[in-house]
C-alpha atoms as a PDB file:
ATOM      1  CA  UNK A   1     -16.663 -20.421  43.778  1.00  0.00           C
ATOM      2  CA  UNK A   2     -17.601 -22.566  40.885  1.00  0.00           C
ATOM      3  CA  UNK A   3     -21.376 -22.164  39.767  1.00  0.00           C
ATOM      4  CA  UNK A   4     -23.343 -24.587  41.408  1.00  0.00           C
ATOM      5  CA  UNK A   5     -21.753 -25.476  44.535  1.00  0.00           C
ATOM      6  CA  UNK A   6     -22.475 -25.349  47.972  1.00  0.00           C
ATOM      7  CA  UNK A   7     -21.881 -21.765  50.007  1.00  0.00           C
ATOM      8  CA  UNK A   8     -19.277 -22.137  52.712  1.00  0.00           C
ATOM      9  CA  UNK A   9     -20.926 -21.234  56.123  1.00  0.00           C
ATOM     10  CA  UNK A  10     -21.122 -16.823  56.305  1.00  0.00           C
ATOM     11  CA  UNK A  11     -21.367 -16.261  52.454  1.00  0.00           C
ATOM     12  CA  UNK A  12     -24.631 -14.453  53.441  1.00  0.00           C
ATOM     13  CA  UNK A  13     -22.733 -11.906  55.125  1.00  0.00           C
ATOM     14  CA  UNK A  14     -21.618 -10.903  51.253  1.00  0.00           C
ATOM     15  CA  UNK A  15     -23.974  -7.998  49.894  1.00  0.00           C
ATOM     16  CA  UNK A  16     -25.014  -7.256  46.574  1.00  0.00           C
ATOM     17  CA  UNK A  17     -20.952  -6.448  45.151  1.00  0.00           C
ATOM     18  CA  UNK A  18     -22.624  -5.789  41.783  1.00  0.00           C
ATOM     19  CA  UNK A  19     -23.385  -1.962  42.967  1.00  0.00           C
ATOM     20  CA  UNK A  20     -20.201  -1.125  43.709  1.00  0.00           C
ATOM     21  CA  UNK A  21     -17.031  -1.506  41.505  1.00  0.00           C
ATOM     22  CA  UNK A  22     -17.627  -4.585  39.857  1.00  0.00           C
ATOM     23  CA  UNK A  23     -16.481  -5.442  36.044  1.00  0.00           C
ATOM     24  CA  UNK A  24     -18.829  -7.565  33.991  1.00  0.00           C
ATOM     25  CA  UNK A  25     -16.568  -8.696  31.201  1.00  0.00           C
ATOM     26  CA  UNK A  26     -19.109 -10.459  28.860  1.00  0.00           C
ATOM     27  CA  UNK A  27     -21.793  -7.590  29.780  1.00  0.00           C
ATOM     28  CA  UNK A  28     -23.969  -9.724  32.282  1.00  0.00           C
ATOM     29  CA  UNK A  29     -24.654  -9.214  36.066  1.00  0.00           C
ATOM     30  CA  UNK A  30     -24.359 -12.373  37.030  1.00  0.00           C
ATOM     31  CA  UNK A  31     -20.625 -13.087  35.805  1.00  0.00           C
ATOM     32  CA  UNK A  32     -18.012 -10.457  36.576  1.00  0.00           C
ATOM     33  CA  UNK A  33     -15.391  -9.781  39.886  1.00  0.00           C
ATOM     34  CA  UNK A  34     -14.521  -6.796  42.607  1.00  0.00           C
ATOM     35  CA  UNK A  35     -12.256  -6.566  44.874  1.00  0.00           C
ATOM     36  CA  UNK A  36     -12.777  -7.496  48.590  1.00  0.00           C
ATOM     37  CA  UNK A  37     -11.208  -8.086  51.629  1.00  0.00           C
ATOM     38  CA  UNK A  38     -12.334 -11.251  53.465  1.00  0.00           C
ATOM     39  CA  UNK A  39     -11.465 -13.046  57.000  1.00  0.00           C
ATOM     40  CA  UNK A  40     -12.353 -16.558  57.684  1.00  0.00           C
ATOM     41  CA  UNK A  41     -10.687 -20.320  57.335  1.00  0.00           C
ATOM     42  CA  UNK A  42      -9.308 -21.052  54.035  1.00  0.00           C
ATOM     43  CA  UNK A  43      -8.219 -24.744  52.144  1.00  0.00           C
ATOM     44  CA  UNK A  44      -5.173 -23.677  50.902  1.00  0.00           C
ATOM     45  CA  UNK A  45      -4.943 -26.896  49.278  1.00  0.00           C
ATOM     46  CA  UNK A  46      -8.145 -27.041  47.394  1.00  0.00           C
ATOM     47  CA  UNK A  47      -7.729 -23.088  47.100  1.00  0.00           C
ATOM     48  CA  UNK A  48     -11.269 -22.519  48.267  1.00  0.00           C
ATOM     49  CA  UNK A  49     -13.088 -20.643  51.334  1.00  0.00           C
ATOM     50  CA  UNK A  50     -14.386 -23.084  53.988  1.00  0.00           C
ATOM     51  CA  UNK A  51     -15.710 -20.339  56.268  1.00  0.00           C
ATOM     52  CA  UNK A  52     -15.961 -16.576  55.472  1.00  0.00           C
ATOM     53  CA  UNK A  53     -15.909 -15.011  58.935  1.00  0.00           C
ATOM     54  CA  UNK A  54     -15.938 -10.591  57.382  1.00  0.00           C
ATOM     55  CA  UNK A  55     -16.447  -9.194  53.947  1.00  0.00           C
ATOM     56  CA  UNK A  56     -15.747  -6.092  52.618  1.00  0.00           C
ATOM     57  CA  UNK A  57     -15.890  -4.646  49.535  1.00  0.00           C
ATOM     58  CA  UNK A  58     -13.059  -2.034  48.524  1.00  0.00           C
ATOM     59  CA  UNK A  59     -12.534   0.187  45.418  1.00  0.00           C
ATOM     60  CA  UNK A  60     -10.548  -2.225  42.482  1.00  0.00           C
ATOM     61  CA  UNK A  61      -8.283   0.441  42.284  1.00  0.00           C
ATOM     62  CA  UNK A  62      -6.942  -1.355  45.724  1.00  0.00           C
ATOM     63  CA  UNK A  63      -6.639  -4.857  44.346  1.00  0.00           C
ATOM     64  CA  UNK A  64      -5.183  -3.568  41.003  1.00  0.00           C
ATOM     65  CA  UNK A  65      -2.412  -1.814  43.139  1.00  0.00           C
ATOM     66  CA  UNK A  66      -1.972  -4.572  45.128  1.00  0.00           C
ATOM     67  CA  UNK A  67       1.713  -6.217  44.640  1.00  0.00           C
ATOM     68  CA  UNK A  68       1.366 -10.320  43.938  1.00  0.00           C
ATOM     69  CA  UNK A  69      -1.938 -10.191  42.832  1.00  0.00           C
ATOM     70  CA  UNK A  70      -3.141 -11.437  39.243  1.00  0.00           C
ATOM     71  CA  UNK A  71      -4.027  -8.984  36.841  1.00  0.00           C
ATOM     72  CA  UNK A  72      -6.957  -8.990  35.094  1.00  0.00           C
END
């Protein structure tokens, strides 16, 4: 998501991910990234979530393992 915008319907269903495995690269909280796994319908087009149906947070050793994804 872009600061700013409007949640998609079912972002409340994502907790606090700042407790668990989460890199702040310029040192604040409210900038950073984990890795999660998320169900829901998707714009592929506009590359953006337009309803998150699950969310769960996983260890970013997971993502960073994971074949195809960027690295960071």
């Amino acid at each position: 998501m872009t600061q700013g915008e409007t949640e998609p319907p079912g972002f409340e269903l994502i907790p606090d991910i700042t407790q668990h495995d989460y890199v702040k690269p310029r040192g604040d909280r409210d900038y950073g990234y984990t890795c999660a796994c998320i169900e829901g319908e998707f714009d592929v087009a506009q590359k953006r979530v337009s309803h998150l149906a699950s969310f769960s947070q996983m260890p970013l050793s997971t993502c960073q393992k994971k074949a195809g994804l960027p690295k960071r």
